[in-house]
Protein backbone atom coordinates (compact mmCIF):
# COMPACT_ATOMS: atom_id res chain seq x y z
CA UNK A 1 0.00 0.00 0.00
CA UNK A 2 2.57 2.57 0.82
CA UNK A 3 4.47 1.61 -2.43
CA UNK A 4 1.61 2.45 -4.44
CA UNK A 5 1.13 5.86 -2.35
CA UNK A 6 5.17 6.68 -3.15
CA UNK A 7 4.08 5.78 -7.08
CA UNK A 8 0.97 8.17 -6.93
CA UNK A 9 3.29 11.12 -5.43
CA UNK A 10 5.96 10.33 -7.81
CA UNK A 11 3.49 10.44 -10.95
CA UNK A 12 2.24 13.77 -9.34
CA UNK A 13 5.34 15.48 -8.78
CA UNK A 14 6.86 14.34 -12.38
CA UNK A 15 3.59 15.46 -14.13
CA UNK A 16 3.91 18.83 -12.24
CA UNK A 17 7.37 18.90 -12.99
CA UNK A 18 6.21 18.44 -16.90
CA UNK A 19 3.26 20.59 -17.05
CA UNK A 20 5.54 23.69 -15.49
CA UNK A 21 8.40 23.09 -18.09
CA UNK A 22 6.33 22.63 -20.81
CA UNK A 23 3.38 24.10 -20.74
CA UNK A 24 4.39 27.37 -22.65
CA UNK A 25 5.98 25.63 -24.93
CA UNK A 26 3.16 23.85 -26.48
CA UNK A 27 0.11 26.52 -25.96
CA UNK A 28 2.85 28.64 -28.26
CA UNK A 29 2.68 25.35 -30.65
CA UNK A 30 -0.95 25.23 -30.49
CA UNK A 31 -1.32 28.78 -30.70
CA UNK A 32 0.88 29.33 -33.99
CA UNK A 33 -2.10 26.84 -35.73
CA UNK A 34 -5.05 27.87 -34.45
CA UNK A 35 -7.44 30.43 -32.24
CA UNK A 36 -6.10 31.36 -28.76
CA UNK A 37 -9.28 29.48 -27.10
CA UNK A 38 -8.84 26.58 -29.14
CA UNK A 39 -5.51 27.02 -28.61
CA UNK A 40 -5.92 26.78 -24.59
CA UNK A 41 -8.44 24.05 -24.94
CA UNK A 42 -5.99 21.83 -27.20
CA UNK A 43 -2.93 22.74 -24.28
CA UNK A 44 -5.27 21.54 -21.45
CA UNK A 45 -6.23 18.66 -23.66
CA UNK A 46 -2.44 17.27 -24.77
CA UNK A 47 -1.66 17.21 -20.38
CA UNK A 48 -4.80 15.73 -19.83
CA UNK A 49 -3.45 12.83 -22.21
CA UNK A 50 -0.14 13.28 -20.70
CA UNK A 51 -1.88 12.11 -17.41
CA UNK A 52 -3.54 9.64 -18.54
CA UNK A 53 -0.78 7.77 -20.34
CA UNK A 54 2.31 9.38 -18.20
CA UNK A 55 3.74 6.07 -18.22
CA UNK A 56 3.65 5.79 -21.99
CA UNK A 57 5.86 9.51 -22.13
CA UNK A 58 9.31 8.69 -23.19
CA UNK A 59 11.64 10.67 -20.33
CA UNK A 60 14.18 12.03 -22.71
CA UNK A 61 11.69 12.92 -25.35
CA UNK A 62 8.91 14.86 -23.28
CA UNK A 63 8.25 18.06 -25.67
CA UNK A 64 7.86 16.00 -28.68
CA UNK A 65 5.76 13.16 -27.59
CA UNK A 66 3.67 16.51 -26.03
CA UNK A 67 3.81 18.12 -29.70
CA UNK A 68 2.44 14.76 -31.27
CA UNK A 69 -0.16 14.51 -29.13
CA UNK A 70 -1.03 18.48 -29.60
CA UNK A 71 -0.81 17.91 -33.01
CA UNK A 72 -2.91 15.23 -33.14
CA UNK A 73 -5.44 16.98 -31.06
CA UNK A 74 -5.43 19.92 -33.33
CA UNK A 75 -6.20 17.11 -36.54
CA UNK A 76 -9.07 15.83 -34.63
CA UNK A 77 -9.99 19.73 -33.84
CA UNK A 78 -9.48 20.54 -37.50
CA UNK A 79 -12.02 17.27 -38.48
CA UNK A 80 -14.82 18.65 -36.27
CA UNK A 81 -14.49 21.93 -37.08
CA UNK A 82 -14.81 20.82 -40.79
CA UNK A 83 -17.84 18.26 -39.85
CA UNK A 84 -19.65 21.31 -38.10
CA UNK A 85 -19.03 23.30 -40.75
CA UNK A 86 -20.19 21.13 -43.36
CA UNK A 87 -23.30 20.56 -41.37
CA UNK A 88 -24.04 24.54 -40.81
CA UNK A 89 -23.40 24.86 -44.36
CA UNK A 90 -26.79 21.96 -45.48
CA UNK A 91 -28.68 23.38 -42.83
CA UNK A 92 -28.28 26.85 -44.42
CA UNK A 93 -29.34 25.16 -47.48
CA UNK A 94 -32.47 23.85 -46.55
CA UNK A 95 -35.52 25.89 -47.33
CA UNK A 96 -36.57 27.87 -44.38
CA UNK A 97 -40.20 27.10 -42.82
CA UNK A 98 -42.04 30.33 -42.55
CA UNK A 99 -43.65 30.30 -38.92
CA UNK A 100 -47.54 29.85 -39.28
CA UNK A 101 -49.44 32.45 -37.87
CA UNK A 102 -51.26 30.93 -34.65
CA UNK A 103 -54.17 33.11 -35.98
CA UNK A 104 -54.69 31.43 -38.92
CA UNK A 105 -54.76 27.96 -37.43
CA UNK A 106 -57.75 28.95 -35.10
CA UNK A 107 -59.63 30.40 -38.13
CA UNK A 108 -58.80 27.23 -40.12
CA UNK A 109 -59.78 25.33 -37.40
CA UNK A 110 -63.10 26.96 -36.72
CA UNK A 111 -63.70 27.42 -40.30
CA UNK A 112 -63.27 23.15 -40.62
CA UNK A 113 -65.54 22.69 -37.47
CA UNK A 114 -67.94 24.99 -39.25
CA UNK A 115 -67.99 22.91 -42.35
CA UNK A 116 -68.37 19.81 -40.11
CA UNK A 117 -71.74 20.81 -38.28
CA UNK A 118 -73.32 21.35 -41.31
CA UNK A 119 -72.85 17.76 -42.27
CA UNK A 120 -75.07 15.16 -40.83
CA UNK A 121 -74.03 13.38 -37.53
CA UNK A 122 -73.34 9.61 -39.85
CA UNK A 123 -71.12 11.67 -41.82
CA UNK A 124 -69.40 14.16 -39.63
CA UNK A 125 -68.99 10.54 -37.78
CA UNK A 126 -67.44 8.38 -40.72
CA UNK A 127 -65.03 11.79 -41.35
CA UNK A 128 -63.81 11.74 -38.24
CA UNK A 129 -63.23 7.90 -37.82
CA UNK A 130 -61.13 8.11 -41.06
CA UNK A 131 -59.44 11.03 -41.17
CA UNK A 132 -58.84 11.94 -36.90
CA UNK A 133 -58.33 8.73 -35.83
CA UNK A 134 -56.54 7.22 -39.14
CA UNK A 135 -58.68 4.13 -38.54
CA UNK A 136 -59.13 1.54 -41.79
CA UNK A 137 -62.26 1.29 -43.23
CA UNK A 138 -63.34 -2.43 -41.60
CA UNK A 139 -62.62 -0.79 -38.20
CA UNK A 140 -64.30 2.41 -38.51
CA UNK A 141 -67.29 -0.22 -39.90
CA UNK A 142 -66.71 -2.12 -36.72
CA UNK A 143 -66.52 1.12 -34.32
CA UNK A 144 -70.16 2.63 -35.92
CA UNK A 145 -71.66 -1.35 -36.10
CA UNK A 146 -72.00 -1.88 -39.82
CA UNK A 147 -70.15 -3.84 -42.77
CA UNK A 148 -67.12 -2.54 -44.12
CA UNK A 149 -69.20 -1.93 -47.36
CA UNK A 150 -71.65 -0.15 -45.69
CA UNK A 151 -69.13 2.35 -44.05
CA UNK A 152 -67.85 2.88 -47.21
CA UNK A 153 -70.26 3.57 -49.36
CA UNK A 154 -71.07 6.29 -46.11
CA UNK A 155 -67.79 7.59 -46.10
CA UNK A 156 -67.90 8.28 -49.67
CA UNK A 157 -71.06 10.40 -49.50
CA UNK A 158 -69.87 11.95 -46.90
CA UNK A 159 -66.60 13.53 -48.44
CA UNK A 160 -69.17 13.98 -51.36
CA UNK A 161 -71.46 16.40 -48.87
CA UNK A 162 -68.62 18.06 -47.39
CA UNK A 163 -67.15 18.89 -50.84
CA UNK A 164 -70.39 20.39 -51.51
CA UNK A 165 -70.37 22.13 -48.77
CA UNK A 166 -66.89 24.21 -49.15
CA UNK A 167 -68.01 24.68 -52.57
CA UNK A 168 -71.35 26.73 -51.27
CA UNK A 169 -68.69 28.46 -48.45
CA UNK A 170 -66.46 29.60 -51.48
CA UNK A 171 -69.50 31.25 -53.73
């Protein structure tokens, strides 16, 4: 137990050790190829790595296994940056959706209900069977009690009537 609490300190005080020699040396790498924040955010990423794989850090060759792995970082930085780009640019592309006016929803919705009343109760029935609750014509048939031939011979008057009727509402 104590040997691994001597390791742990070691680790820490090496790491230290690295981060204080060469931190400035590769935020100025990082910051020669891209934005200062990015440029801060790849430095704090490369010691992050450095942390994780301190064992893997060759002790003679510090600086440039800590340039690789900026440099690598800044690839992978340079890849999402063109990703997001990419994606901004087909979403600029698609055809903008003009908000509806809530306004005009109530009046089309009152102006349907409307249309609806004046139909008789079978068909304002078989319309909404159909086309609110998207039920098949043999279950609407079953839901109102009658044979699927029945139903649909009432469903198609009743499209038939309410045509009718948003043809008088037009005139």
């Amino acid at each position: 137990m104590a040997s691994e609490d001597q390791d742990v300190t070691d680790d820490r005080a090496y790491f230290e050790a690295l981060y204080r020699e060469h931190y400035p040396a590769v935020l100025r790498f990082a910051a020669r190829r891209t934005d200062p924040q990015s440029a801060r955010d790849i430095t704090a990423e490369t010691f992050l790595a450095a942390w994780r794989r301190l064992d893997a850090i060759p002790r003679a060759k510090e600086l440039a296994w800590l340039y690789t792995t900026a440099r690598n970082m800044l690839i992978h930085e340079l890849r999402a940056r063109t990703r997001r780009s990419r994606l901004d640019d087909r979403l600029r592309a698609q055809p903008t959706i003009q908000p509806r006016d809530p306004a005009e929803a109530v009046v089309d919705r009152l102006y349907a209900q409307r249309l609806l009343e004046a139909l008789p109760a079978k068909d304002r029935e078989a319309l909404q069977l159909v086309e609110w609750e998207h039920l098949d014509i043999s279950t609407a048939a079953q839901v109102v009690g009658c044979s699927a031939a029945t139903f649909r011979v009432r469903l198609h008057r009743a499209r038939r009537r309410l045509a009718a009727e948003i043809g008088r509402a037009h005139v």
